[in-house]
PDB file of N, CA and C in Angstrom:
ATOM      1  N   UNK A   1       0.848  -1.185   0.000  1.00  0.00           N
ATOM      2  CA  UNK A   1       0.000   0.000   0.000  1.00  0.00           C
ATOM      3  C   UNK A   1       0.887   1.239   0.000  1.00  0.00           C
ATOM      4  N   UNK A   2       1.050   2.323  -0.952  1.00  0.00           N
ATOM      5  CA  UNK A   2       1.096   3.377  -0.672  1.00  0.00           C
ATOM      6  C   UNK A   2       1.238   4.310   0.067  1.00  0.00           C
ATOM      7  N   UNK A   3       2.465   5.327   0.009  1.00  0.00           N
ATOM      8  CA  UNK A   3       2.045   6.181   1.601  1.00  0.00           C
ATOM      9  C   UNK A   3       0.664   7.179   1.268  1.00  0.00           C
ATOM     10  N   UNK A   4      -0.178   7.428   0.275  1.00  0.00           N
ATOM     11  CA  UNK A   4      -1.037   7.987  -0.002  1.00  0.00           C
ATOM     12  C   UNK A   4      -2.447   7.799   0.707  1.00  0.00           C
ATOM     13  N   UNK A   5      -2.308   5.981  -0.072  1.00  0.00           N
ATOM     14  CA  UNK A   5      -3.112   5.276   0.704  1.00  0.00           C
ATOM     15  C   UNK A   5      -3.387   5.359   2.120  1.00  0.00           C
ATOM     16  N   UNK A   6      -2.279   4.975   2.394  1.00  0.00           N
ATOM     17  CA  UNK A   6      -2.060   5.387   4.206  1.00  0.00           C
ATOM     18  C   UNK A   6      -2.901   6.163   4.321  1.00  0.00           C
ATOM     19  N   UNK A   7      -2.759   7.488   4.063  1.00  0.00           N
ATOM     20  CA  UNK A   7      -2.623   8.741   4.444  1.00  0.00           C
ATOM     21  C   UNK A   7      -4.332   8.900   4.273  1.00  0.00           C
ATOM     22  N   UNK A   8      -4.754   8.190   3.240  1.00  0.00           N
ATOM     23  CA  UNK A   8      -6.309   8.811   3.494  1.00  0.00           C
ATOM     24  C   UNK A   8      -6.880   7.703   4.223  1.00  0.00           C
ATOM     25  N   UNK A   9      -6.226   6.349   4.857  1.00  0.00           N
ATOM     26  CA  UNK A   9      -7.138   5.733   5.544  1.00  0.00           C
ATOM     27  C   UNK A   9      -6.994   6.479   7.051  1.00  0.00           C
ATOM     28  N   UNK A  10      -6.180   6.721   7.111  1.00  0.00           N
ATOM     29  CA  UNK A  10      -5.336   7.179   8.343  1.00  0.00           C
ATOM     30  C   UNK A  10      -6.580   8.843   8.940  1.00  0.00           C
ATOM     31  N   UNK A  11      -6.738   9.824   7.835  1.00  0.00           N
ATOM     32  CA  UNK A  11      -7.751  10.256   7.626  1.00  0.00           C
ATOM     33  C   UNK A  11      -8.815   9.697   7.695  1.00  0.00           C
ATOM     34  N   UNK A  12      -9.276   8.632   7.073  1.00  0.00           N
ATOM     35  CA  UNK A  12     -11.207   8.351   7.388  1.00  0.00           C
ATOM     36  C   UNK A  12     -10.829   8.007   8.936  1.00  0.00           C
ATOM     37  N   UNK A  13      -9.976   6.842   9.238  1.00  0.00           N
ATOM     38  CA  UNK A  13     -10.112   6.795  10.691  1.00  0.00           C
ATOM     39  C   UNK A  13     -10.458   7.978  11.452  1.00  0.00           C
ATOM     40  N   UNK A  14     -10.083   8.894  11.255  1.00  0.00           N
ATOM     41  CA  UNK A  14      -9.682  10.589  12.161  1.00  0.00           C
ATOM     42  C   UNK A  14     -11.620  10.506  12.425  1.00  0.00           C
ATOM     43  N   UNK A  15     -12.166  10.517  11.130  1.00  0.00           N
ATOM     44  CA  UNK A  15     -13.512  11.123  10.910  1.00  0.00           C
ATOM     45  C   UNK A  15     -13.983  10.180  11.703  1.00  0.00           C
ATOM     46  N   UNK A  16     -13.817   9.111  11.895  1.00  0.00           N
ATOM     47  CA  UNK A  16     -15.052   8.341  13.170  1.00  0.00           C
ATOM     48  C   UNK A  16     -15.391   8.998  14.210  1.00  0.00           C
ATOM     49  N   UNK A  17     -14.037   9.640  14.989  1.00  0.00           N
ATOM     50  CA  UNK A  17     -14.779  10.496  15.957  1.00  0.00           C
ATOM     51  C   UNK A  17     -15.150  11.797  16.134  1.00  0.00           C
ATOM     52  N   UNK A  18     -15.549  12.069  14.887  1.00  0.00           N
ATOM     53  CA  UNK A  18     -16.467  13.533  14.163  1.00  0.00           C
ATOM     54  C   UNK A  18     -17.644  13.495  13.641  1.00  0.00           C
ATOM     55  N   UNK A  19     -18.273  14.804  14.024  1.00  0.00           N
ATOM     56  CA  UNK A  19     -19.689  14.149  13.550  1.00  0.00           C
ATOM     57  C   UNK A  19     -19.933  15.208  11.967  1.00  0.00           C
ATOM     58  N   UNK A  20     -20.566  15.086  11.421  1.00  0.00           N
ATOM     59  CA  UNK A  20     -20.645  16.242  10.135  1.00  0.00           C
ATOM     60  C   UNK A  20     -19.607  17.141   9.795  1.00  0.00           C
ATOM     61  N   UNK A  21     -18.595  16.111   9.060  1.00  0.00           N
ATOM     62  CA  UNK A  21     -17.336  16.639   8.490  1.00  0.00           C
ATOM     63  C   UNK A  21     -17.677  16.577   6.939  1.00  0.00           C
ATOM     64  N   UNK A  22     -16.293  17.162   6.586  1.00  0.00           N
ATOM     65  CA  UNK A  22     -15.624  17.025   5.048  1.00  0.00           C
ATOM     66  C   UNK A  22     -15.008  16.575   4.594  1.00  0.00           C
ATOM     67  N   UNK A  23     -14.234  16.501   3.479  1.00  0.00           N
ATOM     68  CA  UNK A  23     -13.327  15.696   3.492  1.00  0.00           C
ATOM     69  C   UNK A  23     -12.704  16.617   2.129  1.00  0.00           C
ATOM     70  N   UNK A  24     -11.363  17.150   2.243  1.00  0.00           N
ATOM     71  CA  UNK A  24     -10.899  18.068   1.030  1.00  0.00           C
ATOM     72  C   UNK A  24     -10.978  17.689   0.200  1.00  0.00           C
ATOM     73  N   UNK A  25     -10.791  17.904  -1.083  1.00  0.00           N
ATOM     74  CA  UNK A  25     -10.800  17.945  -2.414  1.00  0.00           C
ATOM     75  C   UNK A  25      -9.515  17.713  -2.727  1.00  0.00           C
ATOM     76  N   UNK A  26      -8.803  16.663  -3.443  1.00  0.00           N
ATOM     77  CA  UNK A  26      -7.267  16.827  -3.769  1.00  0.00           C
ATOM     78  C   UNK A  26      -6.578  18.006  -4.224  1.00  0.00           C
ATOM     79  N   UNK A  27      -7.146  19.167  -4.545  1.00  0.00           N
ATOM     80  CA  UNK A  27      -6.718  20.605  -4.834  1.00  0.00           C
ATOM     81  C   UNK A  27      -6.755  21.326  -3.397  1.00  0.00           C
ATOM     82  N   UNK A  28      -7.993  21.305  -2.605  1.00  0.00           N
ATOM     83  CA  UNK A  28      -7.318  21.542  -0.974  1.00  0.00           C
ATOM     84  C   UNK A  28      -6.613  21.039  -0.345  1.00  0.00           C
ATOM     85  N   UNK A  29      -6.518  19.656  -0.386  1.00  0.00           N
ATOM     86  CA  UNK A  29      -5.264  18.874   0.428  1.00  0.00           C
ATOM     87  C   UNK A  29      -4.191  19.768  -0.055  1.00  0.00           C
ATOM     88  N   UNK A  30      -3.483  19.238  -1.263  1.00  0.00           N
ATOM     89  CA  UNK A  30      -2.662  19.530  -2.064  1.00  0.00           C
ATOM     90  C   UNK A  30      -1.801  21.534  -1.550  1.00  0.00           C
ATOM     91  N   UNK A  31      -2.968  22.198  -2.410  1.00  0.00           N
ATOM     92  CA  UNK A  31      -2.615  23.997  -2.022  1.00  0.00           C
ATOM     93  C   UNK A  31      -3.213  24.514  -0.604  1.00  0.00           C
ATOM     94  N   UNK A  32      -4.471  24.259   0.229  1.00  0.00           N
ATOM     95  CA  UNK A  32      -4.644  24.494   1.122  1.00  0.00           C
ATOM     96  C   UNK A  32      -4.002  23.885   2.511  1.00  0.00           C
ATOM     97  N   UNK A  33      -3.563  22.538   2.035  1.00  0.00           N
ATOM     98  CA  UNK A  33      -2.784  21.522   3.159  1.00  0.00           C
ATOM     99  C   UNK A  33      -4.326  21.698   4.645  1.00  0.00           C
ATOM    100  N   UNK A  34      -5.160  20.577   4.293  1.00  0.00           N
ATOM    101  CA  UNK A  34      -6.121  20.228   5.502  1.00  0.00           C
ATOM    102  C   UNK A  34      -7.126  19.494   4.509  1.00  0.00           C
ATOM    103  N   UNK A  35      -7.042  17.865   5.789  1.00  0.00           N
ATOM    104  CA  UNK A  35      -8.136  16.830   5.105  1.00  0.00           C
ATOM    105  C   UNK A  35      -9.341  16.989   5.636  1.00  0.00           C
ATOM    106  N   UNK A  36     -10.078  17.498   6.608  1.00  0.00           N
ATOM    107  CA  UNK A  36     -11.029  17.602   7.054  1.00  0.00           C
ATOM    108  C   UNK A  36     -11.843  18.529   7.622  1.00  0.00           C
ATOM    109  N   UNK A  37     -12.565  18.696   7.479  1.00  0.00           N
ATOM    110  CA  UNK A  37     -13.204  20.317   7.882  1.00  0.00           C
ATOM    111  C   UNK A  37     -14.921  19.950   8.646  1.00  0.00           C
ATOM    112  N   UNK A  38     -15.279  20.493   9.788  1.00  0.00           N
ATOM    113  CA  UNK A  38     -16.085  20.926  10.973  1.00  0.00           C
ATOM    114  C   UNK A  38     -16.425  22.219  10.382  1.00  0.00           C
ATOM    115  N   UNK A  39     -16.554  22.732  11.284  1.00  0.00           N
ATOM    116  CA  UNK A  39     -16.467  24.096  11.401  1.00  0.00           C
ATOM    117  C   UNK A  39     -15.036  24.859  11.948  1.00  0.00           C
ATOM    118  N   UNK A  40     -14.092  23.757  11.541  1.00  0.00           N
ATOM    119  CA  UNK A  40     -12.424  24.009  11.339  1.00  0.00           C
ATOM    120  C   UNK A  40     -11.847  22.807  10.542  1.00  0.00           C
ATOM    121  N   UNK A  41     -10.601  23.509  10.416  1.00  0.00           N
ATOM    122  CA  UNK A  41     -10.154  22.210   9.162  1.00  0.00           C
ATOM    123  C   UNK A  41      -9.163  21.711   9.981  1.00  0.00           C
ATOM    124  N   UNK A  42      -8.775  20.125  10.052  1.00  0.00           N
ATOM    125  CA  UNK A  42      -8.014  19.792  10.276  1.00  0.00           C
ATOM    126  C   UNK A  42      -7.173  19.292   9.121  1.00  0.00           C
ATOM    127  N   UNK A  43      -5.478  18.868   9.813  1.00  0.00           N
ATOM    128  CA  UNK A  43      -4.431  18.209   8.580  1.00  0.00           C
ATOM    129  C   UNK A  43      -3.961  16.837   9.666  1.00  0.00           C
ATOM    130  N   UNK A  44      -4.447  15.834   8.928  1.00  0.00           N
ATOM    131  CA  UNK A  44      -4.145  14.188   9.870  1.00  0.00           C
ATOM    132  C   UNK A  44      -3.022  13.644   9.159  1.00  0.00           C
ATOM    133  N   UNK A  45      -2.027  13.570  10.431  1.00  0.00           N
ATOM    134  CA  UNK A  45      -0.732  12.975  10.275  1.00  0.00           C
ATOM    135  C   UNK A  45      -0.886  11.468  10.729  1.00  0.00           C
ATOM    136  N   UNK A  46      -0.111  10.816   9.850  1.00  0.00           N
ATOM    137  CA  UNK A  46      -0.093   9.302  10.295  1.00  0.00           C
ATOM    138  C   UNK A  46       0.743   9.323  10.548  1.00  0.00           C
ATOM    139  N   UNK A  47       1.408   7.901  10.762  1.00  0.00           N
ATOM    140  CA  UNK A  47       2.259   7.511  11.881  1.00  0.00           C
ATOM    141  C   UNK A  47       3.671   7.223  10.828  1.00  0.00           C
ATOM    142  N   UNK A  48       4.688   7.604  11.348  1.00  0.00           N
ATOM    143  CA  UNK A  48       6.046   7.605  10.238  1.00  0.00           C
ATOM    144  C   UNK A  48       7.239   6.838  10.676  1.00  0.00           C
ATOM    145  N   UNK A  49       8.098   6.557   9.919  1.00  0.00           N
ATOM    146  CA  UNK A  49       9.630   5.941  10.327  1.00  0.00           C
ATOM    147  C   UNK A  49      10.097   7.090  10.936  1.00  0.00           C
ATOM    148  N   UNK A  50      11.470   6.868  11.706  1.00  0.00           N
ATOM    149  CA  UNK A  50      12.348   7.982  11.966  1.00  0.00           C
ATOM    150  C   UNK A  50      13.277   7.795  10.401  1.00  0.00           C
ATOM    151  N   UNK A  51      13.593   6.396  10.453  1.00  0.00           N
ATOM    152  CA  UNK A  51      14.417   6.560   9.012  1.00  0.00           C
ATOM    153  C   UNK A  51      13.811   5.821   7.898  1.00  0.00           C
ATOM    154  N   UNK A  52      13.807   5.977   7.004  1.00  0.00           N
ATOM    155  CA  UNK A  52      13.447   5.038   5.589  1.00  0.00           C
ATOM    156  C   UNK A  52      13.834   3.476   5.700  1.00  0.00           C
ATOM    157  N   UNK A  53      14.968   3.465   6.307  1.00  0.00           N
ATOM    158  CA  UNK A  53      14.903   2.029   6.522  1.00  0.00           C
ATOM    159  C   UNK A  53      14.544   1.478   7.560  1.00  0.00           C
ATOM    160  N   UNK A  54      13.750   1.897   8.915  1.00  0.00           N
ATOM    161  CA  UNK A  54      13.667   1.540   9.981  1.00  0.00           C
ATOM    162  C   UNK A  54      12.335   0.571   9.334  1.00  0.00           C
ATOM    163  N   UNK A  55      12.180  -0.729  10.082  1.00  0.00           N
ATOM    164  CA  UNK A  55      10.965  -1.265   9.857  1.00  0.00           C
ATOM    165  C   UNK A  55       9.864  -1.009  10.354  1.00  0.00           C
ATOM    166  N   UNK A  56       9.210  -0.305  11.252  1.00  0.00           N
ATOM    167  CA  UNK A  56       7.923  -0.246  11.806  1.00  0.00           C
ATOM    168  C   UNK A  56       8.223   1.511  11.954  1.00  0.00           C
ATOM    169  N   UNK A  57       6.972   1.794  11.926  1.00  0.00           N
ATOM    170  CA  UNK A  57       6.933   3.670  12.062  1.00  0.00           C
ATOM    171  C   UNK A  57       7.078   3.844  13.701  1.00  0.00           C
ATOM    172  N   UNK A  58       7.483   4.944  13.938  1.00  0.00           N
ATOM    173  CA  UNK A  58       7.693   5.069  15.374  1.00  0.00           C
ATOM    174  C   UNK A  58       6.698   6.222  16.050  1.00  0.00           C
ATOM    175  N   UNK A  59       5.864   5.662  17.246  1.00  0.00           N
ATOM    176  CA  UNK A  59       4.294   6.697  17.562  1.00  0.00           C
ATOM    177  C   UNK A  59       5.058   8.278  17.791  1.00  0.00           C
ATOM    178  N   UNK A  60       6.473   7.763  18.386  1.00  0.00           N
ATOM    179  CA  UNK A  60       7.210   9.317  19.106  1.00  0.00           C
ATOM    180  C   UNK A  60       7.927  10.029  18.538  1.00  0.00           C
ATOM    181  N   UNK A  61       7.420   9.944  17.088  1.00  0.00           N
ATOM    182  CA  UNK A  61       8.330  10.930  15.755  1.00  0.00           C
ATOM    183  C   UNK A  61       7.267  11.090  15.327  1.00  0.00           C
ATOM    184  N   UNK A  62       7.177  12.733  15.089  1.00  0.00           N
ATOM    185  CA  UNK A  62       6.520  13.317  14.066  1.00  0.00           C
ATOM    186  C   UNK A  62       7.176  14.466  13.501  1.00  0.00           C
ATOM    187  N   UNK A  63       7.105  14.929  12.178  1.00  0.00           N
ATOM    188  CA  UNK A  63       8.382  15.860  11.281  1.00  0.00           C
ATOM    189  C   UNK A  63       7.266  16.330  10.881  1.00  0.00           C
ATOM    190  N   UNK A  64       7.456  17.446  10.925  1.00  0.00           N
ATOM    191  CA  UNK A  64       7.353  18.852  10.569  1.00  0.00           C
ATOM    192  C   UNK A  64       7.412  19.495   8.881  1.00  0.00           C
ATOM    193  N   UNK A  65       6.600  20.020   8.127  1.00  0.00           N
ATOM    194  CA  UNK A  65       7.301  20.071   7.111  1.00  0.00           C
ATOM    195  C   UNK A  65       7.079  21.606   6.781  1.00  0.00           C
ATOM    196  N   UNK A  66       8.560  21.901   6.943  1.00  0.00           N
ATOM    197  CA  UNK A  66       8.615  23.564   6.823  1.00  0.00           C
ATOM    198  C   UNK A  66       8.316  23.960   5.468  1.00  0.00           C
ATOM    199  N   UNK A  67       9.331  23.018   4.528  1.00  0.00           N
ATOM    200  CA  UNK A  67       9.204  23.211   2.911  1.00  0.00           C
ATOM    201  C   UNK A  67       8.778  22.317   2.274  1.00  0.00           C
ATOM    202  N   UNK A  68       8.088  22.072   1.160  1.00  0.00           N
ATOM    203  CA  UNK A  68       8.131  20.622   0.552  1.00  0.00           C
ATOM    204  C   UNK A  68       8.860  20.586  -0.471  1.00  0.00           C
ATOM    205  N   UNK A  69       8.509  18.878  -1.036  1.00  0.00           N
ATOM    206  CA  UNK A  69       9.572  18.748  -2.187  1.00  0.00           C
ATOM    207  C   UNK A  69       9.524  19.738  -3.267  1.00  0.00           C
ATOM    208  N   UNK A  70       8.887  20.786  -3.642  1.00  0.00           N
ATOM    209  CA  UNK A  70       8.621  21.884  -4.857  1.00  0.00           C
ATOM    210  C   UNK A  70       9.270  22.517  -4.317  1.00  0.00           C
ATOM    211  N   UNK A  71       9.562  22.642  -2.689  1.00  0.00           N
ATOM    212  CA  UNK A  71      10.630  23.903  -2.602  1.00  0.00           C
ATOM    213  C   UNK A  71       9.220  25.195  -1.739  1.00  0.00           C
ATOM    214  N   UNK A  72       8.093  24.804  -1.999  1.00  0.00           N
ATOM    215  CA  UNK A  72       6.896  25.797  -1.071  1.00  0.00           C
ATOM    216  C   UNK A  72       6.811  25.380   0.123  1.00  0.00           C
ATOM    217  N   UNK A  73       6.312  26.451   0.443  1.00  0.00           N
ATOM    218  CA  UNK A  73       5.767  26.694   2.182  1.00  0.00           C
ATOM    219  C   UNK A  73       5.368  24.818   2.408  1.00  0.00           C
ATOM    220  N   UNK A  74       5.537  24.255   3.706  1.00  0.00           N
ATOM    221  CA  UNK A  74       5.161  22.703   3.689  1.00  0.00           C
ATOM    222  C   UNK A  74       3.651  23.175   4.604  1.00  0.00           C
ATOM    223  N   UNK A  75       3.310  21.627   5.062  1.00  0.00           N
ATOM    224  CA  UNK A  75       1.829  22.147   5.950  1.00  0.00           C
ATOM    225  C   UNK A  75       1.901  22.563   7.108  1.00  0.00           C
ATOM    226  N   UNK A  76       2.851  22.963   7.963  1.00  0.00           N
ATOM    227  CA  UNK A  76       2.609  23.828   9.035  1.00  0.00           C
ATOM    228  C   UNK A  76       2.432  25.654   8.450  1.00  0.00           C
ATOM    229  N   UNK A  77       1.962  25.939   7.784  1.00  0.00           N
ATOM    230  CA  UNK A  77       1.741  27.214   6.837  1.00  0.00           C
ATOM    231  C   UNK A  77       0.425  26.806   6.442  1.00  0.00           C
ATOM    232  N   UNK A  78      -0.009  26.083   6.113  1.00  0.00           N
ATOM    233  CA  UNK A  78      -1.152  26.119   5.633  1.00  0.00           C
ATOM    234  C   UNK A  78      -2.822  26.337   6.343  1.00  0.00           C
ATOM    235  N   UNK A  79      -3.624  26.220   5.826  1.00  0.00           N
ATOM    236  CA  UNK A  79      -5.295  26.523   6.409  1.00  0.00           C
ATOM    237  C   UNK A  79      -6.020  25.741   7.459  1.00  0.00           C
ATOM    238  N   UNK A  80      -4.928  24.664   7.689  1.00  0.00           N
ATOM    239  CA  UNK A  80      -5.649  23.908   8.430  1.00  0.00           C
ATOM    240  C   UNK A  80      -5.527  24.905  10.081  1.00  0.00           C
ATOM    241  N   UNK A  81      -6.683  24.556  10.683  1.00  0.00           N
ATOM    242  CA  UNK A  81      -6.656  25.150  12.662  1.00  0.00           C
ATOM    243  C   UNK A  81      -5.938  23.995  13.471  1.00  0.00           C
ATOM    244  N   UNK A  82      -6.130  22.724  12.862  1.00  0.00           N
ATOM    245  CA  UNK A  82      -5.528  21.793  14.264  1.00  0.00           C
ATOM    246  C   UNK A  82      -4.703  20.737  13.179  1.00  0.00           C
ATOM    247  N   UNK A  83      -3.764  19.856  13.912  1.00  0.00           N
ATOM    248  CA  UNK A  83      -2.687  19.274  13.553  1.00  0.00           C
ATOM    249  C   UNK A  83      -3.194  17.658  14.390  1.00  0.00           C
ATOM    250  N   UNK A  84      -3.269  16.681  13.481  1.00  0.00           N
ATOM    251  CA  UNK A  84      -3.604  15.707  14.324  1.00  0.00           C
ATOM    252  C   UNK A  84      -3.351  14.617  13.745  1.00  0.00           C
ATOM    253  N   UNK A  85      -2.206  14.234  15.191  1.00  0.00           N
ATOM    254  CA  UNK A  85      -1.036  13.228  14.837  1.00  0.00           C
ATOM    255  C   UNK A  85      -1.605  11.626  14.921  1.00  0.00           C
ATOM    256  N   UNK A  86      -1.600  11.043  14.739  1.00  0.00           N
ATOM    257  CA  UNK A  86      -1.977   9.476  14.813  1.00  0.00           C
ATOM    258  C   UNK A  86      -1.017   8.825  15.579  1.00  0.00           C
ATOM    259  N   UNK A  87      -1.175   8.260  16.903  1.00  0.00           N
ATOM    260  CA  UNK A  87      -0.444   7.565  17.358  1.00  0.00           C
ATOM    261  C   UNK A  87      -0.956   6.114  17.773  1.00  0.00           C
ATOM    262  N   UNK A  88      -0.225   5.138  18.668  1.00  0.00           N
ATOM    263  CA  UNK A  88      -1.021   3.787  18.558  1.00  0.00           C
ATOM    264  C   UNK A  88      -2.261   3.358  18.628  1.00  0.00           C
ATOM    265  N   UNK A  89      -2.545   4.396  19.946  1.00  0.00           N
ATOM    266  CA  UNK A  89      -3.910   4.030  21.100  1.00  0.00           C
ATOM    267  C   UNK A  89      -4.581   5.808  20.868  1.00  0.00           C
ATOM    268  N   UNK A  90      -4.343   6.354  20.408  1.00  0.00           N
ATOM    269  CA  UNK A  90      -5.008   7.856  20.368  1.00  0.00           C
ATOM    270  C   UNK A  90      -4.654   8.658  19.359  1.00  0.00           C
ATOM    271  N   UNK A  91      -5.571  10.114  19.252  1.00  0.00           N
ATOM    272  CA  UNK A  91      -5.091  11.157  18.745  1.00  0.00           C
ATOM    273  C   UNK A  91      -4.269  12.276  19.490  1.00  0.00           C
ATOM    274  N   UNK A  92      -3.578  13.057  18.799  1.00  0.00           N
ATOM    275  CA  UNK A  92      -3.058  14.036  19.521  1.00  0.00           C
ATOM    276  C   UNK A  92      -3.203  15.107  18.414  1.00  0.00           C
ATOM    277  N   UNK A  93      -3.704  15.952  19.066  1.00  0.00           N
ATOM    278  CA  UNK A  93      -4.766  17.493  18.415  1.00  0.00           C
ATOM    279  C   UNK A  93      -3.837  18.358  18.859  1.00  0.00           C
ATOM    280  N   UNK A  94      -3.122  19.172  17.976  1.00  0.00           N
ATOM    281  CA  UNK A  94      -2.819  20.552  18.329  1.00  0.00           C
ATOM    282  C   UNK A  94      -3.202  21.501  17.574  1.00  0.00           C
ATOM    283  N   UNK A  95      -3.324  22.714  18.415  1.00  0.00           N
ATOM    284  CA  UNK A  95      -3.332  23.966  17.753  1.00  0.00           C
ATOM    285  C   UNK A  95      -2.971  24.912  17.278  1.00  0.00           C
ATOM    286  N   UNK A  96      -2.849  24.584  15.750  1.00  0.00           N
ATOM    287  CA  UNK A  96      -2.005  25.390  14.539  1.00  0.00           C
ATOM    288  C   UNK A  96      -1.064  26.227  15.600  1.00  0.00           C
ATOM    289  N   UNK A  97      -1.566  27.525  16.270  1.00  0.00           N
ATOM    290  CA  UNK A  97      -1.236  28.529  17.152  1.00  0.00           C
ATOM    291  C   UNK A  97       0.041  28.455  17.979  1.00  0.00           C
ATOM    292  N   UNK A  98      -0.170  27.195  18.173  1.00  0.00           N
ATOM    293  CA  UNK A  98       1.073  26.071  19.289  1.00  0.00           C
ATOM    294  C   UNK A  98       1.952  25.651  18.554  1.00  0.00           C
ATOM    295  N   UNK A  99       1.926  25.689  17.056  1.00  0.00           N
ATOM    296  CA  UNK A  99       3.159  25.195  16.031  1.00  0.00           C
ATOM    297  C   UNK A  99       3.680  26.074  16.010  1.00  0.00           C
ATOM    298  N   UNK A 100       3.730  27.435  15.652  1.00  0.00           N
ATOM    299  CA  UNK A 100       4.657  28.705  15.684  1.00  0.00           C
ATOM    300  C   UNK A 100       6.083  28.314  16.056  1.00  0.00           C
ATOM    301  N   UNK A 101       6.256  28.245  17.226  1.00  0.00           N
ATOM    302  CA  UNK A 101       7.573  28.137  17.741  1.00  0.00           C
ATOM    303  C   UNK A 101       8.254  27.415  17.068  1.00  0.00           C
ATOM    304  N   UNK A 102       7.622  26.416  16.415  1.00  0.00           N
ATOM    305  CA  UNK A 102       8.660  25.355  15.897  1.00  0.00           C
ATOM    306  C   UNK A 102       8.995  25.458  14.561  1.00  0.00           C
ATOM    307  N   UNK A 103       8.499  26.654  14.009  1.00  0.00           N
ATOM    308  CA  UNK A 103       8.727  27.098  12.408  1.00  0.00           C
ATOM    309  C   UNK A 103      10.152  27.868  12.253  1.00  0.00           C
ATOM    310  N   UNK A 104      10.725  27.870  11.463  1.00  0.00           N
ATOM    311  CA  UNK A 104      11.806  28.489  10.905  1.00  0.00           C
ATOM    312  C   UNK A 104      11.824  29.702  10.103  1.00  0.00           C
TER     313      UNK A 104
END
C-alpha cells in the first residue's frame, strides 16, 4: 500500500470520531494543506519511520514540514486550525497557534 493510501485511511479513521465533516478535495489537500473540515479544518498525520529504513513507524516521531519537495511553504503554513497526529492508542490534536515556535 502506498504512503497515499495510508494517508487517506489514516484520515477516514480521524472522521469516526467527528460528527458532520468534510473531506478536502485533492486541490485543498494539495494547495490548502487540511483533510477535514467541521467548522475548522483539520491536517491528519499518520504515523512515520524515523528513518526510511527503519521497519515499523515510530508513535514518538513526528516531522514537521517547513518546505516541501517543490521547494513551497510545507503544511505547518497552511489553512488547516488543528494538527492531528496518529499515534497507537489515540489522537493528539494541536493547535495550529502552538506550532509557531517550531517554524523556521
Amino acid at each position: 500500500m502506498g504512503f497515499l493510501s495510508k494517508g487517506k485511511m489514516v484520515e477516514r479513521a480521524f472522521t469516526k470520531v467527528l460528527s458532520n465533516h468534510k473531506l478536502s478535495t485533492e486541490q485543498e489537500d494539495i494547495t490548502e494543506h487540511w483533510d477535514i473540515s467541521t467548522n475548522i479544518k483539520f491536517d491528519v498525520k499518520g504515523l512515520k519511520k524515523a528513518k526510511r529504513s527503519d521497519g515499523e513507524p515510530n508513535e514518538n516521531i513526528h516531522w514537521l514540514e517547513i518546505k516541501n519537495v517543490n521547494g513551497d511553504l510545507g503544511w505547518v503554513y497552511g489553512e488547516a486550525d488543528y494538527f492531528v497526529f496518529e499515534t497507537i492508542d489515540y489522537w493528539v490534536i494541536v493547535d495550529k497557534n502552538n506550532m509557531a515556535k517550531y517554524k523556521i
